[in-house]
Protein backbone atom coordinates (compact mmCIF):
# COMPACT_ATOMS: atom_id res chain seq x y z
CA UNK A 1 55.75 -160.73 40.20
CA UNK A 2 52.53 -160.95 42.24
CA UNK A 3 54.03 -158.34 44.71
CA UNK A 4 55.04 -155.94 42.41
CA UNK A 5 51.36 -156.00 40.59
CA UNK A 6 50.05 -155.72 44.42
CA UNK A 7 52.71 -152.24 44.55
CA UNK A 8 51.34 -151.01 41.63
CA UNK A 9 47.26 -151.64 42.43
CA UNK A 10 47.65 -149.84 46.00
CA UNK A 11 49.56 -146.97 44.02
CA UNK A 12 47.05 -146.51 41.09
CA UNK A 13 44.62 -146.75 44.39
CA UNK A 14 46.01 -143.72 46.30
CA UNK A 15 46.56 -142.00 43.11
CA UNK A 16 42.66 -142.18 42.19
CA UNK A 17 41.90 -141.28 45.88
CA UNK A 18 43.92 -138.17 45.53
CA UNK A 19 42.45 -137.23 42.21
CA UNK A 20 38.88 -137.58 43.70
CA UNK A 21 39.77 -135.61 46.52
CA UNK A 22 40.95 -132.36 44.31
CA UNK A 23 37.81 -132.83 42.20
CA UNK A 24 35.65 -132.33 45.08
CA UNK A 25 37.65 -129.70 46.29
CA UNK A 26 37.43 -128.01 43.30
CA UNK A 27 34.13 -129.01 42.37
CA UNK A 28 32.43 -128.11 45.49
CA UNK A 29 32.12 -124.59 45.80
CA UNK A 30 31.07 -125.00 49.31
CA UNK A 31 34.61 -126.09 50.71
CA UNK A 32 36.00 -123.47 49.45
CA UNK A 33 34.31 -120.30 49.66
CA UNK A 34 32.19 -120.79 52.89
CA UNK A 35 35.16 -119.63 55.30
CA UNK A 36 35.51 -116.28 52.99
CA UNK A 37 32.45 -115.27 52.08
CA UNK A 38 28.66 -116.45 51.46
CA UNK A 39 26.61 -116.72 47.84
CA UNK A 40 23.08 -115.65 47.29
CA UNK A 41 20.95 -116.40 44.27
CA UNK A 42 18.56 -114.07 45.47
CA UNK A 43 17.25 -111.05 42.76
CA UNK A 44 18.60 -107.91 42.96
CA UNK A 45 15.79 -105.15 43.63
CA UNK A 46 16.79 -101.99 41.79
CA UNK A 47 16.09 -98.74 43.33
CA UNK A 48 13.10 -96.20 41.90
CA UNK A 49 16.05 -93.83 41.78
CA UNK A 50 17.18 -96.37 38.91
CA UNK A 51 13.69 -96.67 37.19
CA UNK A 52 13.73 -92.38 36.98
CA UNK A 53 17.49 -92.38 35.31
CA UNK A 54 16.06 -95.47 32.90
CA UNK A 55 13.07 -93.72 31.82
CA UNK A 56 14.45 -90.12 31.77
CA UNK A 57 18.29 -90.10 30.54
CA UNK A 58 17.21 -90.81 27.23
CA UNK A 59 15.63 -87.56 27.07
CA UNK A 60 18.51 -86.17 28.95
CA UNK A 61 21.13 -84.11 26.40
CA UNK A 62 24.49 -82.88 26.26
CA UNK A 63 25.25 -79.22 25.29
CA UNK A 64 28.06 -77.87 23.53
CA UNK A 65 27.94 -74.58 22.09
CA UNK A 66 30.82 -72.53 20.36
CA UNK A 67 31.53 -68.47 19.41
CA UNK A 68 33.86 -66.50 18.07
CA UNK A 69 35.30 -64.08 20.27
CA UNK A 70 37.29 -61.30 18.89
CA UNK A 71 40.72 -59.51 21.39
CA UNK A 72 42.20 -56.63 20.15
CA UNK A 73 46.06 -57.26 20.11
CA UNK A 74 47.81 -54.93 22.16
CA UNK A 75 50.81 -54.25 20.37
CA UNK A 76 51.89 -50.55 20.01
CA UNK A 77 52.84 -51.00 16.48
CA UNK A 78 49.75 -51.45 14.83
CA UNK A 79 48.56 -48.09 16.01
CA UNK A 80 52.35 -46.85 14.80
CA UNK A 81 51.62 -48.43 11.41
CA UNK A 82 48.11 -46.83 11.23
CA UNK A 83 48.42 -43.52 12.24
CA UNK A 84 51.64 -42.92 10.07
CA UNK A 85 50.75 -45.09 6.99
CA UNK A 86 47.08 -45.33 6.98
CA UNK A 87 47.63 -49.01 7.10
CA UNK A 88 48.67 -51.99 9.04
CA UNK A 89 50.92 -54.83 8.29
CA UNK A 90 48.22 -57.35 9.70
CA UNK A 91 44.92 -57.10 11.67
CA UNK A 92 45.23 -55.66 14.63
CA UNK A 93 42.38 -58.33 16.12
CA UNK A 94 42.75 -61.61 16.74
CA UNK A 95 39.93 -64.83 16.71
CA UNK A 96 39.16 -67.31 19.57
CA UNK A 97 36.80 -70.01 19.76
CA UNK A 98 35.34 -70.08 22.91
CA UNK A 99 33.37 -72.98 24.20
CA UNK A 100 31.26 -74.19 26.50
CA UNK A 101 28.91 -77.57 27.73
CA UNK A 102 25.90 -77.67 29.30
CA UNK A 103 22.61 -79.56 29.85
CA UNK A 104 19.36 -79.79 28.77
CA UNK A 105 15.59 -81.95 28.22
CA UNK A 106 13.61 -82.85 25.60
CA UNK A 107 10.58 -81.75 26.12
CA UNK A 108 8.02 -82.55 22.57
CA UNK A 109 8.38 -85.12 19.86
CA UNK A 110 9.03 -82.01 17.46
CA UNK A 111 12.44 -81.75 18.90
CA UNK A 112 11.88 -78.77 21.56
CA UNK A 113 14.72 -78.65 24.04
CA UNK A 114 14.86 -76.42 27.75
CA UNK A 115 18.19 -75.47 29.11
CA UNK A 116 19.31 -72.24 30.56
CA UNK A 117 19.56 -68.86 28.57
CA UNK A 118 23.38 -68.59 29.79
CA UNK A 119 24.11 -72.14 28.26
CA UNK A 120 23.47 -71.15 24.86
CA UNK A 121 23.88 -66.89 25.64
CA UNK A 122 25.90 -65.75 21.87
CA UNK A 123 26.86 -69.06 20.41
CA UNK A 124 27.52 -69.08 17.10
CA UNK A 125 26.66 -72.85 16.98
CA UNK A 126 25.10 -75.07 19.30
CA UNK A 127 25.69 -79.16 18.79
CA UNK A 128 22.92 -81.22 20.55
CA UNK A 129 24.70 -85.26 21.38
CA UNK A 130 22.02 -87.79 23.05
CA UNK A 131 22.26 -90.87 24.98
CA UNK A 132 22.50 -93.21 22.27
CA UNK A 133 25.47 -90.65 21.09
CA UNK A 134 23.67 -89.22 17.87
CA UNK A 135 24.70 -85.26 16.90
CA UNK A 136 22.35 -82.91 16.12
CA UNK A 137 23.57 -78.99 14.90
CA UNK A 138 20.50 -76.87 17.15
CA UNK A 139 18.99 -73.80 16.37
CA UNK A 140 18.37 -71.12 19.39
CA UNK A 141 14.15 -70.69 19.50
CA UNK A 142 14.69 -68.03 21.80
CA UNK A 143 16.03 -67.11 25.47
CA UNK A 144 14.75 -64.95 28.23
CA UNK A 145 18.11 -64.03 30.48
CA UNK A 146 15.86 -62.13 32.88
CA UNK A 147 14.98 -66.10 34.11
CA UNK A 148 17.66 -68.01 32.47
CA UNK A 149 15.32 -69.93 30.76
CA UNK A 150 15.99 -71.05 27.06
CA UNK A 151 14.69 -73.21 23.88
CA UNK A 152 16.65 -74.68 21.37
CA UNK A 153 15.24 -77.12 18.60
CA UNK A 154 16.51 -80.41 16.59
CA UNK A 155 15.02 -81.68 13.64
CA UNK A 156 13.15 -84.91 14.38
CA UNK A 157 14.23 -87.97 12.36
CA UNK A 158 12.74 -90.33 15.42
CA UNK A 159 10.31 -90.53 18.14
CA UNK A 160 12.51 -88.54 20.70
CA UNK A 161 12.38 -89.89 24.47
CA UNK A 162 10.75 -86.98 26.26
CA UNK A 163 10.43 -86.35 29.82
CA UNK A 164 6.90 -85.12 31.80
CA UNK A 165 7.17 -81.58 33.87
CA UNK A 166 5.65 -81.96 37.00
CA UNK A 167 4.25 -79.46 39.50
CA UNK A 168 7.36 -77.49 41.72
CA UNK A 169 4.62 -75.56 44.27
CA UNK A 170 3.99 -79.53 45.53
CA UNK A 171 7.58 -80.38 46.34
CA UNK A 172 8.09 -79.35 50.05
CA UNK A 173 11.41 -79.69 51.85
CA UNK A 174 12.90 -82.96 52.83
CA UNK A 175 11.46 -84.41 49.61
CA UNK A 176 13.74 -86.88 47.47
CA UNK A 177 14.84 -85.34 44.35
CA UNK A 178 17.11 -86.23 41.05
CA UNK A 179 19.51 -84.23 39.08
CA UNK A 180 20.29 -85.38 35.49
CA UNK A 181 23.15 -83.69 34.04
CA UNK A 182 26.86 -83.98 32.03
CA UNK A 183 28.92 -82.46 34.73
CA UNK A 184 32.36 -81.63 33.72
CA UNK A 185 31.46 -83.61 30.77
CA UNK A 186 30.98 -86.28 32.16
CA UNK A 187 27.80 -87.94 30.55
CA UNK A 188 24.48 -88.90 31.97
CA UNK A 189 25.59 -88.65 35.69
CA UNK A 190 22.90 -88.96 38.45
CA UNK A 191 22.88 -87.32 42.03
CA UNK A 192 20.39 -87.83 44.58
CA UNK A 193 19.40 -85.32 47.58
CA UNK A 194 16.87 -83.76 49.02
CA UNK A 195 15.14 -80.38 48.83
CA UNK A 196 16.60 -77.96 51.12
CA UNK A 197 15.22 -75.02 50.83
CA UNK A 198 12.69 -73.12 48.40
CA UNK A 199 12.06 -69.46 47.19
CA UNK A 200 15.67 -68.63 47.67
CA UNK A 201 16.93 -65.04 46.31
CA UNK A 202 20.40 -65.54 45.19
CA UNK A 203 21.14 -61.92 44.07
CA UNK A 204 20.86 -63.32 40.21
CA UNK A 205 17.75 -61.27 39.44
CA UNK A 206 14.51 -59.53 39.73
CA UNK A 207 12.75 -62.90 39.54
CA UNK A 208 15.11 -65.37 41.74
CA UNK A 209 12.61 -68.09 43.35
CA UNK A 210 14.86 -71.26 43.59
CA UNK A 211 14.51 -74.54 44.73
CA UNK A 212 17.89 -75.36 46.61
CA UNK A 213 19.33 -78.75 46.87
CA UNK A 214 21.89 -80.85 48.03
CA UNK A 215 21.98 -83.44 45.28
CA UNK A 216 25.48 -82.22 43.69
CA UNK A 217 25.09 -79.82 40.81
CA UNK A 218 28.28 -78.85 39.03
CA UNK A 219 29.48 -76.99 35.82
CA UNK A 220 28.02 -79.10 33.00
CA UNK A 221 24.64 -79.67 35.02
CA UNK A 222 23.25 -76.18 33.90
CA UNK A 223 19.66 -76.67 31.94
CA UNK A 224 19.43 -80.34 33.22
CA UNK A 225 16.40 -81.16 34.85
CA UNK A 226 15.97 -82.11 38.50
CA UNK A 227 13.33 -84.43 38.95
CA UNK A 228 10.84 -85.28 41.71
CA UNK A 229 10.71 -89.23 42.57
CA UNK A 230 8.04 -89.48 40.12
CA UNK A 231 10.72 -88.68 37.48
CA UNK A 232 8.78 -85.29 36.62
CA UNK A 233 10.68 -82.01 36.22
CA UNK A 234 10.64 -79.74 39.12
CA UNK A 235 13.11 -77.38 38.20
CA UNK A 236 15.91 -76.48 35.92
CA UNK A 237 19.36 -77.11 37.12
CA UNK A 238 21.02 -73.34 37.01
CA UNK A 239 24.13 -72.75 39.71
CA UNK A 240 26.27 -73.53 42.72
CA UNK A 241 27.61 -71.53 45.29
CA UNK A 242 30.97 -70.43 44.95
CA UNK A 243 33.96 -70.28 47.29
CA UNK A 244 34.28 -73.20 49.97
CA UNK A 245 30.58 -74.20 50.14
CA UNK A 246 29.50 -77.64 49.48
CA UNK A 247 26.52 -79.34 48.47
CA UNK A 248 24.54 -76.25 47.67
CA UNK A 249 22.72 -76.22 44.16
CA UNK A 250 20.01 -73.87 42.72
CA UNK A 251 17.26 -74.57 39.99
CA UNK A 252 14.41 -72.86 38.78
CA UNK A 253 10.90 -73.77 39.50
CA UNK A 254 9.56 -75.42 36.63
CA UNK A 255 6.32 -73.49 37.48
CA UNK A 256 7.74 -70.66 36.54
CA UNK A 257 9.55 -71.87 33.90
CA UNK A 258 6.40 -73.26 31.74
CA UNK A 259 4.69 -69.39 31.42
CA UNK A 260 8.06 -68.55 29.76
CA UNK A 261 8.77 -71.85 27.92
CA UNK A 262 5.62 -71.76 25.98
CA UNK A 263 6.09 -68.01 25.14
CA UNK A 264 9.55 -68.53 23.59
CA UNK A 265 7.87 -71.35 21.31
CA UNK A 266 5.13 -69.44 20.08
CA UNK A 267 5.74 -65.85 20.45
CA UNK A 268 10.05 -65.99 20.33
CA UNK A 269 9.64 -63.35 23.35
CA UNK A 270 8.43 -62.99 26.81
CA UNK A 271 5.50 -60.87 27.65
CA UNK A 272 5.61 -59.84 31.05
CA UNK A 273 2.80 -57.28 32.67
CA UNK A 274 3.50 -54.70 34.88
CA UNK A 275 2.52 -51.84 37.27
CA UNK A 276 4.46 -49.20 36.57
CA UNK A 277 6.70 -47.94 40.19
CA UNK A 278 9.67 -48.23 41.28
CA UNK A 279 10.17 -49.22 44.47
CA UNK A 280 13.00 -49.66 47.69
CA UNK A 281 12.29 -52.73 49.90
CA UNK A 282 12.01 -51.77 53.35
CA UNK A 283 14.61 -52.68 55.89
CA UNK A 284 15.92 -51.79 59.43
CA UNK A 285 17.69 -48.57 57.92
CA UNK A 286 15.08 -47.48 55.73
CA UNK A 287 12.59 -47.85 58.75
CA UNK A 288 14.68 -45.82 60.88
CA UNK A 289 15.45 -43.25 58.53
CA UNK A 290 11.98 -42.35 57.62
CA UNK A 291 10.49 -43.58 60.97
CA UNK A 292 8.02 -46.14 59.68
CA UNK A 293 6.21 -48.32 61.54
CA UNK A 294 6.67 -51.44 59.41
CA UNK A 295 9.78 -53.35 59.23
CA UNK A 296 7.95 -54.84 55.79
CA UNK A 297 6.58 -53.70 52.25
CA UNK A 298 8.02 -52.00 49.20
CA UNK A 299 8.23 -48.23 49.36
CA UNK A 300 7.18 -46.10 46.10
CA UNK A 301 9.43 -43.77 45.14
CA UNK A 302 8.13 -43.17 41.52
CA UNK A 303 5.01 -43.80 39.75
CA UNK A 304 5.39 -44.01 35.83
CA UNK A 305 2.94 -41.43 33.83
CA UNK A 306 0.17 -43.41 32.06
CA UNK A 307 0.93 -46.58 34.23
CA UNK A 308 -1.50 -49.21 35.95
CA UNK A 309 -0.79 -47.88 39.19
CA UNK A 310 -0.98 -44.24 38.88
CA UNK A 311 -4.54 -44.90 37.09
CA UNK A 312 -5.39 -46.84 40.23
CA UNK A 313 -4.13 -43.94 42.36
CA UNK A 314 -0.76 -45.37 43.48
CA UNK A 315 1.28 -42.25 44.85
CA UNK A 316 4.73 -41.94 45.69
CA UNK A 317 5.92 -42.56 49.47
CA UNK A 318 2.82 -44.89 49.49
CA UNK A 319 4.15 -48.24 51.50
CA UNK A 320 2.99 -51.45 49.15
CA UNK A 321 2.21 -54.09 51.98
CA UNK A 322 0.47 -56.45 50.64
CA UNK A 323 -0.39 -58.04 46.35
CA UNK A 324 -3.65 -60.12 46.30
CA UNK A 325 -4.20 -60.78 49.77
CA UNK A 326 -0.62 -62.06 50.45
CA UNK A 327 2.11 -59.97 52.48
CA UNK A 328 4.10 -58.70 50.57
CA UNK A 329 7.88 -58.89 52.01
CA UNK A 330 10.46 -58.57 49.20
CA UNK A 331 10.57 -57.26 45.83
CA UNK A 332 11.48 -60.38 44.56
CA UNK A 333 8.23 -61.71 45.54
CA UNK A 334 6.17 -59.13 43.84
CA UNK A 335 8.17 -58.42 41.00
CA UNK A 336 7.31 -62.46 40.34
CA UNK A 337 3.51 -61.90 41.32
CA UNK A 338 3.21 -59.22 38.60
CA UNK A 339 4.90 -60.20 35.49
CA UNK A 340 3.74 -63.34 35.77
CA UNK A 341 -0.32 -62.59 35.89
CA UNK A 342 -2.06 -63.24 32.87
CA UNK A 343 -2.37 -60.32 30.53
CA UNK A 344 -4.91 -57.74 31.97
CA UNK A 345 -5.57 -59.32 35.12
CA UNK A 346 -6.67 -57.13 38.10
CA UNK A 347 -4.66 -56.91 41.08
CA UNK A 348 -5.19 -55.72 44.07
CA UNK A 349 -2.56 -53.45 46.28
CA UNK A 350 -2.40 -53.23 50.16
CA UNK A 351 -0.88 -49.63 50.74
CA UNK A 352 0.27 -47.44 53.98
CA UNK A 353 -0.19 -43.89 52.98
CA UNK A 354 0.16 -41.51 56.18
CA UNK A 355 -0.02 -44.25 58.25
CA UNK A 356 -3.63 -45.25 56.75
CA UNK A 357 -4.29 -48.63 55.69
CA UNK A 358 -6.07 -48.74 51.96
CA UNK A 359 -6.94 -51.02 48.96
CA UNK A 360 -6.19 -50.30 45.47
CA UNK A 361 -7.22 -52.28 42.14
CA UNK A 362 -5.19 -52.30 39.37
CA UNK A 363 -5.36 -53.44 36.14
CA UNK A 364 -1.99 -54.86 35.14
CA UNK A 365 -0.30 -53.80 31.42
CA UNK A 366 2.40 -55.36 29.20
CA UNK A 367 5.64 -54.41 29.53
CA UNK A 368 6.54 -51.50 26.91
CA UNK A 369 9.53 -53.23 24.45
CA UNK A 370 12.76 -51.62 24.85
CA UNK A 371 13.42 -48.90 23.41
CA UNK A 372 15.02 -49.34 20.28
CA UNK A 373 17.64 -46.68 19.36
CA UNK A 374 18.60 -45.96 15.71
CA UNK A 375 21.63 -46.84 13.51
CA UNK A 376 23.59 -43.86 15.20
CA UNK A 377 23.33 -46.09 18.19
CA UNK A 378 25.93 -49.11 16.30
CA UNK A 379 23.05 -51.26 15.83
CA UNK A 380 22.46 -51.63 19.78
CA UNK A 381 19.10 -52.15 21.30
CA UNK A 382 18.84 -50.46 24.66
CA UNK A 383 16.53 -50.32 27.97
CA UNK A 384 16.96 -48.67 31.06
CA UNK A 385 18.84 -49.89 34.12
CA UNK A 386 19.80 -48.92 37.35
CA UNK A 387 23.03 -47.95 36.82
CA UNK A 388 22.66 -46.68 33.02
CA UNK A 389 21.05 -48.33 29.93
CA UNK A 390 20.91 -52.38 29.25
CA UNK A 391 21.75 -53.95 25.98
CA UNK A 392 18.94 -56.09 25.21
CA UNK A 393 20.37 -57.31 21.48
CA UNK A 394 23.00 -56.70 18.75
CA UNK A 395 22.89 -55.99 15.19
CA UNK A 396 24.53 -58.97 13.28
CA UNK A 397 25.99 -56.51 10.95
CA UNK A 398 27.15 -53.51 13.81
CA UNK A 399 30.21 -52.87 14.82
CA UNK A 400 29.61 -53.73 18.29
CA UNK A 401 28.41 -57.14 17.31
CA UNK A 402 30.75 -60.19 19.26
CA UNK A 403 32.10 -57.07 21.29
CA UNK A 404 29.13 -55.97 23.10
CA UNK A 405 26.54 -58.65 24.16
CA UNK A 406 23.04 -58.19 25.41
CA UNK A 407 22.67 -57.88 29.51
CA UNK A 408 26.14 -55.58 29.22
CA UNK A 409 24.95 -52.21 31.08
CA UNK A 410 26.73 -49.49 29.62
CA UNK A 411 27.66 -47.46 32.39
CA UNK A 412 29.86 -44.80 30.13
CA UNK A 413 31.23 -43.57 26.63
CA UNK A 414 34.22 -42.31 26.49
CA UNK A 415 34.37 -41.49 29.98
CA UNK A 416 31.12 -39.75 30.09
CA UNK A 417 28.38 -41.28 32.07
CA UNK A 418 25.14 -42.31 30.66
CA UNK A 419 21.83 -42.63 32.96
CA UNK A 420 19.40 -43.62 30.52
CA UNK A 421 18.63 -43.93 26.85
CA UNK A 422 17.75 -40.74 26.58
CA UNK A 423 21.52 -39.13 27.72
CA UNK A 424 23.19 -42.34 25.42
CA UNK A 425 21.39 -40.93 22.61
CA UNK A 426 22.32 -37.74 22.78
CA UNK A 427 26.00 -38.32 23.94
CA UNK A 428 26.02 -40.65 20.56
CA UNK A 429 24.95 -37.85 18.42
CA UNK A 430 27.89 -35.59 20.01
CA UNK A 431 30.17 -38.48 19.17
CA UNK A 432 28.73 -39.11 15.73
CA UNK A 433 31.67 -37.81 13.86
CA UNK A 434 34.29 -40.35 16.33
CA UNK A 435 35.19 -43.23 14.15
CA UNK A 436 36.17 -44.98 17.82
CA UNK A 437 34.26 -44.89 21.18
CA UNK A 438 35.16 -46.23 24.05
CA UNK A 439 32.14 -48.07 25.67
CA UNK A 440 32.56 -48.36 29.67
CA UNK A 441 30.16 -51.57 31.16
CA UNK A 442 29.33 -53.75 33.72
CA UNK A 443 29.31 -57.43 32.40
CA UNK A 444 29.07 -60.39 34.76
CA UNK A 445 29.29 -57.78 37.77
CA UNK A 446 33.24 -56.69 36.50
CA UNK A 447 33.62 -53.35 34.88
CA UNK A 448 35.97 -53.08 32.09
CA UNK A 449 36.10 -50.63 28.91
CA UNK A 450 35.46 -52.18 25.41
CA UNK A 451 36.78 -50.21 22.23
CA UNK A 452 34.50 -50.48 19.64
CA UNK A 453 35.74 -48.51 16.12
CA UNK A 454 34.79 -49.55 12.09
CA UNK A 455 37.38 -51.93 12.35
CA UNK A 456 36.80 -54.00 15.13
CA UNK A 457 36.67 -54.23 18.91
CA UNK A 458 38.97 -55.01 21.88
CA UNK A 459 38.63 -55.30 25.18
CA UNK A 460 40.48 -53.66 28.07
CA UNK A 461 40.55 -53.35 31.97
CA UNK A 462 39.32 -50.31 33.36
């Protein structure tokens, strides 16, 4: 009896050893982990790339906008049905919503919003979602496509979250900065780079002066902000580079951007100044054909009657070399320089005329409005252009409304070529009596011919 109680106390003994053993296996951390890996305690230190995205993305939004785009069905019958029954058996046009996303900033408590023109360009509604996921419907204050700047506005029911816009001329290259954006939907995503380049002309228009980047911009990012480390606004997120490239974004200097901003607020339009030439930048072929001796400067080859420059004497084959003091070496540059001077200012012009150098003052002038033509027109607003007349805005209530959309250059009608408002006006009274025209333009740098009649539009390769 005594030796089996003895058995049974040395058991229970190696049984508690072996229990105590586990539990400070298991309850010592130490035993276990130390061969695999090592614990800290220690606080994490965020980033100030963090402390931007914290205090900004709330004032960062998402986009979405939506139109109604109208295709002409192509089927041979209709025009059967018409032509020998004065009716159809349906409409011959068919309705598509398209859509599209963007990005944008709050910029005032009142619920003003910047994002790009070509974000918001025709929409037919425009739904604003922030970060805490609340919907607004938008309303379009007004656009300016010659910059790609545009405000929208929400109704405040809060104290919006609004983000500071900084100063872009201070940013130099090799500087740390942000982009805020929804690409490919994809909410509130951050990328971080660096300033690569400034004052880059893209081809995109008169008044390209971007800030490039190699913090990734894609679709979705357009009208987001990029942001100095400060978390100011520098720019406007606005394209990429197509094709293979990589890493290449584009914005818009926010310095720039602010002169147009406030005008679309309080005046709904944007009042450039001008000088009144036209002009051919000089290059290695234009040098050698008119044996120059600059390789530099903007070459006059008209002066407009009444103009700033031909009262300051501005003639034509004068050589423009130099706005203000500063060279002048593109016609980017100076196309910048002058619409963007306050109203009257005074400028003064470096010219070459028979190889004498010569100052010139000038006193600058708004830009005349576009010409408006009448109701014979289709309710279209027109300018001039290069390569024929520019829509600058559609009648609601035209025919040509949803199929022809302002920047569309109309290069022809009905295969006859039109050079300026003048010839499209009098080619549309010739055509007066035509209850279809065929309008021939250049949209998004494709050519294609749009029908336009009283009963709707279609559009067609040409």
């Amino acid at each position: 009896m005594k030796r089996a109680t003895t058995v049974k106390i040395v058991l229970f003994g190696i049984l508690a050893m072996t229990i105590g053993y586990f539990i400070a296996i298991v309850g010592d951390n130490s035993l276990t982990a130390e061969p695999y890996f090592r614990e800290t305690n220690a606080p994490l230190e965020h980033s100030q790339f963090n402390k931007v995205f914290r205090d900004v993305m709330p004032a960062v939004v998402n986009i979405s906008t939506e139109r109604i785009v109208k295709y002409r069905n192509n089927d041979p019958f209709f025009d059967f049905f018409r032509d020998f029954f004065g009716e159809q058996p349906e409409s011959p046009y068919r309705e598509d919503k398209a859509t599209s996303v963007g990005s944008g900033f709050i910029i005032s408590r009142e619920g003003y919003i910047v994002t790009n023109s070509h974000v918001v360009a025709r929409a037919d509604s425009i739904i604003v979602r922030l970060s805490d996921g609340e919907k607004y419907d938008a309303e379009l204050v007004a656009s300016d496509p010659e910059t790609d700047v545009a405000v929208i506005k929400i109704k405040p029911n809060k104290n919006f979250t609004t983000v500071p816009l900084g100063d872009s001329e201070a940013i130099e290259v090799g500087d740390w900065v942000i982009a805020i954006g929804n690409p490919f939907g994809l909410d509130r995503t951050l990328t971080v780079g660096v300033v690569s380049a400034k004052s880059r002309e893209m081809g995109a228009g008169k008044f390209d002066n971007f800030i490039q980047t190699d913090a990734a911009i894609n679709p979705g990012n357009s009208g987001g902000p990029l942001l100095n480390i400060n978390g100011e606004v520098i720019g406007i997120n606005t394209m990429i580079l197509g094709g293979q490239a990589q890493n290449l974004g584009f914005a818009i200097p926010i310095n720039m951007a602010k002169n147009v901003i406030v005008q679309l607020i309080e005046n709904k339009e944007v009042k450039r100044q001008q000088l009144g030439v036209t002009v051919q930048e000089i290059n290695d072929q234009v040098k050698k054909d008119l044996d120059l001796d600059v390789d530099y400067g903007l070459l006059v080859v008209k002066v407009e009657e009444e103009s700033p420059a031909e009262k300051a004497g501005v003639k034509v084959n004068d050589i423009i070399t130099g706005l203000n003091g500063e060279k002048v070496d593109s016609f980017n540059m100076f196309a910048r320089n002058i619409a963007f001077s306050k109203p009257g200012e005074t400028v003064t012009l470096t010219l070459l005329r028979d190889g004498k150098k010569m100052n010139l003052k000038a006193r600058l002038e708004a830009e005349k409005p576009p010409k408006t033509v009448e109701e014979k027109s289709w309710g279209l607003t027109l300018e001039n252009a290069d390569d024929g007349v520019r829509i600058t805005d559609v009648d609601r209530k035209s025919p040509a409304y949803r199929a022809l959309y302002p920047d569309d250059v109309i290069v022809a009608v009905n295969r006859q070529r039109v050079r300026d408002v003048k010839e499209f006006e009098k080619l549309m009274e010739d055509l007066k009596e035509r209850s279809r025209l065929y309008f021939t333009v250049i949209r998004d740098g494709q050519m294609q011919t749009i029908v336009i009649s009283r009963r709707g539009s279609g559009i067609f390769p040409y």
